[in-house]
C-alpha atoms as a PDB file:
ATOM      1  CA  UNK A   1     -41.827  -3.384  -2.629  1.00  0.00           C
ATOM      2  CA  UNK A   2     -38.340  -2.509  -4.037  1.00  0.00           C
ATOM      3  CA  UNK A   3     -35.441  -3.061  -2.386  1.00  0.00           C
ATOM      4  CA  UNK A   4     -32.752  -0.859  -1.974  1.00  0.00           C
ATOM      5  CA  UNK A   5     -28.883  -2.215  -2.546  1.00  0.00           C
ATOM      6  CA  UNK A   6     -26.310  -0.211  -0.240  1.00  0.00           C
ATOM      7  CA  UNK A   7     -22.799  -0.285  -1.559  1.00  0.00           C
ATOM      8  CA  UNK A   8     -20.403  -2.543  -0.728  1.00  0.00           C
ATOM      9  CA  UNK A   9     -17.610  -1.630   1.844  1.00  0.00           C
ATOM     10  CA  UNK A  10     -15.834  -4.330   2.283  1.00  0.00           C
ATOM     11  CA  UNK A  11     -15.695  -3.851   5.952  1.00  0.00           C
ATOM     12  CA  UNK A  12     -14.876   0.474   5.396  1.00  0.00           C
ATOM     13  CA  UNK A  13     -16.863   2.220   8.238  1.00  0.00           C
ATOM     14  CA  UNK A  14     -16.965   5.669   8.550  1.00  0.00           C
ATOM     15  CA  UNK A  15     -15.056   6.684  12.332  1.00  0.00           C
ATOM     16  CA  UNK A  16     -18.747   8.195  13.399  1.00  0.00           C
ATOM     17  CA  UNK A  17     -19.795   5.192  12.878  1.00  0.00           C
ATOM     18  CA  UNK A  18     -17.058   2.994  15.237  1.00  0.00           C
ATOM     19  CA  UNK A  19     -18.642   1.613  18.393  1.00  0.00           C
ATOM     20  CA  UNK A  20     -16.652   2.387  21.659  1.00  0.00           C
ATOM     21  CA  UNK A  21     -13.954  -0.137  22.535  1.00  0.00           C
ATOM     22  CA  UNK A  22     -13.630  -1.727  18.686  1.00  0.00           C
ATOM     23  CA  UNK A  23     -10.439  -1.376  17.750  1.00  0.00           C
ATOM     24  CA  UNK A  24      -9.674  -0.084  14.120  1.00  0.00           C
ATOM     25  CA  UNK A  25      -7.331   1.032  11.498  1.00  0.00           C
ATOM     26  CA  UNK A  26      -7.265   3.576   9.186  1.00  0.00           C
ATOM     27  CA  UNK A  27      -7.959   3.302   5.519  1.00  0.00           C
ATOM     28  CA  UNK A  28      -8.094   6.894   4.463  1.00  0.00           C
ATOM     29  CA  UNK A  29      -9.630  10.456   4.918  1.00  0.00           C
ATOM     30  CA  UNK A  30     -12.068  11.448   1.976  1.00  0.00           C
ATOM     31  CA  UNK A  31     -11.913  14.938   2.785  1.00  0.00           C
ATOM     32  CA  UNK A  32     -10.292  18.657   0.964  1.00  0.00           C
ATOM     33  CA  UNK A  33      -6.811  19.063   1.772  1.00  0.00           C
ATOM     34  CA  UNK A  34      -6.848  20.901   4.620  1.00  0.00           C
ATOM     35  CA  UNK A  35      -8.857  18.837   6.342  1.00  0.00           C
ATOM     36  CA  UNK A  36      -6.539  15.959   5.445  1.00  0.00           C
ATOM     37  CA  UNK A  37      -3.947  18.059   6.843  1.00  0.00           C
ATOM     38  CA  UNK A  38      -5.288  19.081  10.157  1.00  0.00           C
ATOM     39  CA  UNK A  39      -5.846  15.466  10.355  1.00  0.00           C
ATOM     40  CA  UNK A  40      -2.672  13.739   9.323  1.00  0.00           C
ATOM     41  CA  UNK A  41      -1.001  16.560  12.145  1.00  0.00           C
ATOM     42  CA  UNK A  42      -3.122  15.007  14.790  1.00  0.00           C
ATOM     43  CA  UNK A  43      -1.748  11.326  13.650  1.00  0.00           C
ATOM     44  CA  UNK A  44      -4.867   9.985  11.699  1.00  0.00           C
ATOM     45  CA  UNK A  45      -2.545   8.682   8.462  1.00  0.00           C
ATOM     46  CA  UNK A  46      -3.616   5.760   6.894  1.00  0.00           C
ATOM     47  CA  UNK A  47      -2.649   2.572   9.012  1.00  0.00           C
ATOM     48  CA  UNK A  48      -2.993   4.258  12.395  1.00  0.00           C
ATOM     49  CA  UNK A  49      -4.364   2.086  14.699  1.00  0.00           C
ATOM     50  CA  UNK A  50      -7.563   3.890  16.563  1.00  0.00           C
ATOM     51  CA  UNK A  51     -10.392   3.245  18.597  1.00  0.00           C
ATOM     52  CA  UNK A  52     -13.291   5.470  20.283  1.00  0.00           C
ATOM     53  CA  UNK A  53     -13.088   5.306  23.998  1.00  0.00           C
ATOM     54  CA  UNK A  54     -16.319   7.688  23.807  1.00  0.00           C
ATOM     55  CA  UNK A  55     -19.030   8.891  21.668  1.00  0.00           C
ATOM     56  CA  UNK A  56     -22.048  10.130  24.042  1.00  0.00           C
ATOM     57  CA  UNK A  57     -24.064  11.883  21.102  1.00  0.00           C
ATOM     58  CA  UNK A  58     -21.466  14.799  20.355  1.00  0.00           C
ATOM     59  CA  UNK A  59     -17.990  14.847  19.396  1.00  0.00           C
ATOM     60  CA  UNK A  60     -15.934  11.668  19.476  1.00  0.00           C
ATOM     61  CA  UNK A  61     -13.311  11.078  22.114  1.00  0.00           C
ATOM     62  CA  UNK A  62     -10.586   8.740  20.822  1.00  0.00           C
ATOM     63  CA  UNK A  63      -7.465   7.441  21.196  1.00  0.00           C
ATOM     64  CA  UNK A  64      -4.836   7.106  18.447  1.00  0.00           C
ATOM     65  CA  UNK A  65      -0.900   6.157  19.222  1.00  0.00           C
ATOM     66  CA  UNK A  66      -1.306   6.912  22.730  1.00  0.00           C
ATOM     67  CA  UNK A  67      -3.027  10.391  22.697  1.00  0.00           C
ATOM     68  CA  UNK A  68      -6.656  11.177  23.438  1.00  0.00           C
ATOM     69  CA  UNK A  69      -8.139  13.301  20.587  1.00  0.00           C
ATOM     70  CA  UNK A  70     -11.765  15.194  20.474  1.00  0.00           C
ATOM     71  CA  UNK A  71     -12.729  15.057  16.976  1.00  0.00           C
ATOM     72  CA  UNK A  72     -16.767  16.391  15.706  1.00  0.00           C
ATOM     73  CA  UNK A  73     -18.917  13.842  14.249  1.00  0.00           C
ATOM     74  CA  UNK A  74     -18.513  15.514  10.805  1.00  0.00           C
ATOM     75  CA  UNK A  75     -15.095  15.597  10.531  1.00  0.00           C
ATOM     76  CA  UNK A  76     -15.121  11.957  11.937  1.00  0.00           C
ATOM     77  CA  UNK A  77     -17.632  10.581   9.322  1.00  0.00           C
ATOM     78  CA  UNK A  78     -14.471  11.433   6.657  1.00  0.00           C
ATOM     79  CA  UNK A  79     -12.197   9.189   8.269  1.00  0.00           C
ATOM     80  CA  UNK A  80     -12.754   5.564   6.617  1.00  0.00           C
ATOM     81  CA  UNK A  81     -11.613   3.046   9.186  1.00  0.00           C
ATOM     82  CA  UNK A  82     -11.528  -0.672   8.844  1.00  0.00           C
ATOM     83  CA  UNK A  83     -12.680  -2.434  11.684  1.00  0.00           C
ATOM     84  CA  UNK A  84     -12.318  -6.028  11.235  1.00  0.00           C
ATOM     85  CA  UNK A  85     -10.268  -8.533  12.132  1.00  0.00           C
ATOM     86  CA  UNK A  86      -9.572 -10.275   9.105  1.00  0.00           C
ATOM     87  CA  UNK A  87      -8.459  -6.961   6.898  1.00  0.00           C
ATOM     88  CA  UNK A  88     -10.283  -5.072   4.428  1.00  0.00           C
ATOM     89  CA  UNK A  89      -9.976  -4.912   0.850  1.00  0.00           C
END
């Protein structure tokens, strides 16, 4: 049987893929630009802090700078968070 090599992410996670109550950071938004846009207006910039409070199967509810935010999976899973401790690369 072959085995199949996923790429390295140093610790990048996609937002969709945050667990409720981890805090993270930003990293960037691989996304068009007005996407980026609608994004960076609701305070998702690189270095934001941001955590899910909620993510019951739909859209995400989380909470960046003080401000709850609803944001859909898909537009979540373009929002590369790092979630450790130690930093990312």
């Amino acid at each position: 049987m072959e085995q199949v090599r996923l790429p390295q992410t140093n610790g990048v996670v996609p937002l969709s893929a945050l667990k409720p109550g981890l805090p993270a950071r930003v990293v960037r938004i691989e996304a068009g630009r007005g996407l980026v846009g609608r994004l960076t207006a609701l305070g998702l910039v690189p270095g934001t802090p941001v955590e899910v409070v909620s993510a019951n199967g739909g859209p995400l509810l989380l909470s960046v700078l003080g401000s709850r935010l609803i944001l859909g999976r898909g537009m979540a899973a373009k929002v590369l968070v790092c979630a450790s401790q130690q930093g990312c690369d």
